[in-house]
Protein backbone atom coordinates (compact mmCIF):
# COMPACT_ATOMS: atom_id res chain seq x y z
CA UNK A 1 169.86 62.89 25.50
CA UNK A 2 169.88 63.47 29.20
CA UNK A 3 169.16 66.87 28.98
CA UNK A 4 166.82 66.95 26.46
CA UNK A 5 164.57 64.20 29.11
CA UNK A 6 165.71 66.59 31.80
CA UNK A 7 163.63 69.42 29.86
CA UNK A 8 160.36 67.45 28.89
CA UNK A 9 160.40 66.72 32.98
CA UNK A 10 160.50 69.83 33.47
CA UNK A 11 158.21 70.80 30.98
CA UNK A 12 155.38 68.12 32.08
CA UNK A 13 155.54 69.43 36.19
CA UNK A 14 154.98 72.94 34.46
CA UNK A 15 151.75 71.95 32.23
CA UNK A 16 150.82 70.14 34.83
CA UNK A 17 150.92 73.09 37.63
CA UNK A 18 150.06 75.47 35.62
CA UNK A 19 147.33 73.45 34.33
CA UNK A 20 145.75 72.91 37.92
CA UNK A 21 145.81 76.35 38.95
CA UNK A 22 143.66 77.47 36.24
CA UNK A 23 141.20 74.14 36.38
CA UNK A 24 138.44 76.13 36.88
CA UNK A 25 138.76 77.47 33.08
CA UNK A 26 139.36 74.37 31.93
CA UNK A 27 136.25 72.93 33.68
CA UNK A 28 133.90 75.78 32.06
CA UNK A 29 134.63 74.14 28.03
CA UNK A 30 134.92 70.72 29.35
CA UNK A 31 132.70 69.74 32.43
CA UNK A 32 130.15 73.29 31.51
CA UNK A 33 129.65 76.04 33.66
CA UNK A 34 127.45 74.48 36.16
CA UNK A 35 128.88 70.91 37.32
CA UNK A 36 126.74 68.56 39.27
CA UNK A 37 127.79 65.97 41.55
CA UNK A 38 125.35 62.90 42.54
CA UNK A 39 125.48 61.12 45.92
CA UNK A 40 123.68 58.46 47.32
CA UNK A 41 122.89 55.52 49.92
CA UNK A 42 123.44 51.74 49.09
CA UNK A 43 119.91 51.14 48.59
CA UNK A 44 119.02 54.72 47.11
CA UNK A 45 116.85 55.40 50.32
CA UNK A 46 118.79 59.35 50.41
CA UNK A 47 120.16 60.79 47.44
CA UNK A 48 121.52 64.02 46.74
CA UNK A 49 122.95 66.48 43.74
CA UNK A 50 125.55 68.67 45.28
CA UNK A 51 125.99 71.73 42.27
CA UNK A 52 128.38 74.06 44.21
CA UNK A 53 127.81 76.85 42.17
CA UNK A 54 124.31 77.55 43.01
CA UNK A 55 125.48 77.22 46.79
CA UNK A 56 124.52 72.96 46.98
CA UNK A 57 127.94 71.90 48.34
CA UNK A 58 128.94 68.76 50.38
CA UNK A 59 128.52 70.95 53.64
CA UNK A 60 124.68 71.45 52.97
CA UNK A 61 124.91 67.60 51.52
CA UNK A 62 125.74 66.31 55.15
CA UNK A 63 122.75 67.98 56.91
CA UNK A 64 120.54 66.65 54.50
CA UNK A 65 122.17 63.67 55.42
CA UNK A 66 122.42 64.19 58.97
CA UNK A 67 118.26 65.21 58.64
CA UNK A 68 117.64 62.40 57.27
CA UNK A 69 119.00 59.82 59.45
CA UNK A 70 117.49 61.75 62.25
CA UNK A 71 114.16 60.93 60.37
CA UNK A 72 114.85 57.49 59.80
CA UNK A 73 116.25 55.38 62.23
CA UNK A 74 116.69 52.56 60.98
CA UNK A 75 118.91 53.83 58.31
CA UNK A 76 121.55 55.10 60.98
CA UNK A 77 124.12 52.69 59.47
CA UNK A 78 123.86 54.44 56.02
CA UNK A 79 126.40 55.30 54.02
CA UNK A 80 126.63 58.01 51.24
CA UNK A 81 128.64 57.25 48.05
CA UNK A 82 129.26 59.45 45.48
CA UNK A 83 128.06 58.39 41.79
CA UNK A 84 130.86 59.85 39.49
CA UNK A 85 134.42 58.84 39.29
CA UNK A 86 137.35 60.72 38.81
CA UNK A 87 139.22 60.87 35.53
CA UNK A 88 142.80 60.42 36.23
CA UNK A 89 143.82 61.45 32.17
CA UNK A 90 142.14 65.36 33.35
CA UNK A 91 145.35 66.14 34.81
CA UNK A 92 144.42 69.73 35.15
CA UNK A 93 141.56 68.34 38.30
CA UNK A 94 144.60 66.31 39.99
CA UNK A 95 145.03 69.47 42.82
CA UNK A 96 141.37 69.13 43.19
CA UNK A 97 140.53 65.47 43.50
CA UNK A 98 143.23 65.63 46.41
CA UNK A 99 141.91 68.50 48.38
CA UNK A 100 138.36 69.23 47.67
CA UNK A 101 135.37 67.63 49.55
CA UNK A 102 133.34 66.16 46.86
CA UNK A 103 135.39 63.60 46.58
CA UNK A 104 136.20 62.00 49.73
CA UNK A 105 133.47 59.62 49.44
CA UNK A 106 133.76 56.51 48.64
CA UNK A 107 132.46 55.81 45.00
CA UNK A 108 129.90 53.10 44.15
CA UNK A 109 128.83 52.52 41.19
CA UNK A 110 124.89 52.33 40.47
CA UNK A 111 123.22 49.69 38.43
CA UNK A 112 120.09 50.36 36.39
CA UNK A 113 117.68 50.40 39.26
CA UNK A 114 119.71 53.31 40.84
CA UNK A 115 120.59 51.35 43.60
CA UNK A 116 124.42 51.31 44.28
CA UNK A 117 126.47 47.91 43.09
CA UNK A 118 128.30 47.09 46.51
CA UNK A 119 131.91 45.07 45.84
């Protein structure tokens, strides 16, 4: 019994690591070929798609950003959220929602407006 629990372990790490290093397969049937990530201000004053394919990554994101604020000063207190969550059941994007950029922001969640719901 032991060993047979020992084995699925082992098993489950393997999917799982093996899984994550070829995510970006995975992505291509199950996200498409070009993702696109939304972000966004509280009151939807600055909003942005990063697609990092085509070269629109968080990096270019943040001068927008950074642009923007210098246009707008009264918005210097902004925020940017992103709009998608992460999927914890995609096991294969676990390595990625760790390490990559696009998701160290905070996520809010818009309402039907656009603007972001604020807990």
């Amino acid at each position: 019994m032991k060993r047979t629990q020992r084995n699925l372990l082992i098993l489950a790490v393997l999917l799982i690591v093996f899984s994550n290093l070829i995510s970006g397969y995975i992505n291509v049937f199950t996200r498409g070929l070009f993702p696109t990530y939304h972000y966004q201000t509280a009151n939807a004053e600055f909003e942005f798609t990063a697609m990092p394919s085509k070269g629109r990554d968080v990096e270019m994101m943040e001068h927008h950003f950074q642009t923007f604020k210098n246009n707008n000063p009264k918005s210097e207190e902004q925020q940017v959220f992103r709009t998608f969550k992460r999927n914890p059941l995609q096991f294969w994007n676990w390595y990625s929602y760790m390490t990559n950029d696009i998701y160290t922001y905070k996520y809010q969640h818009p309402n039907s407006k656009g603007k972001l719901v604020i807990n």
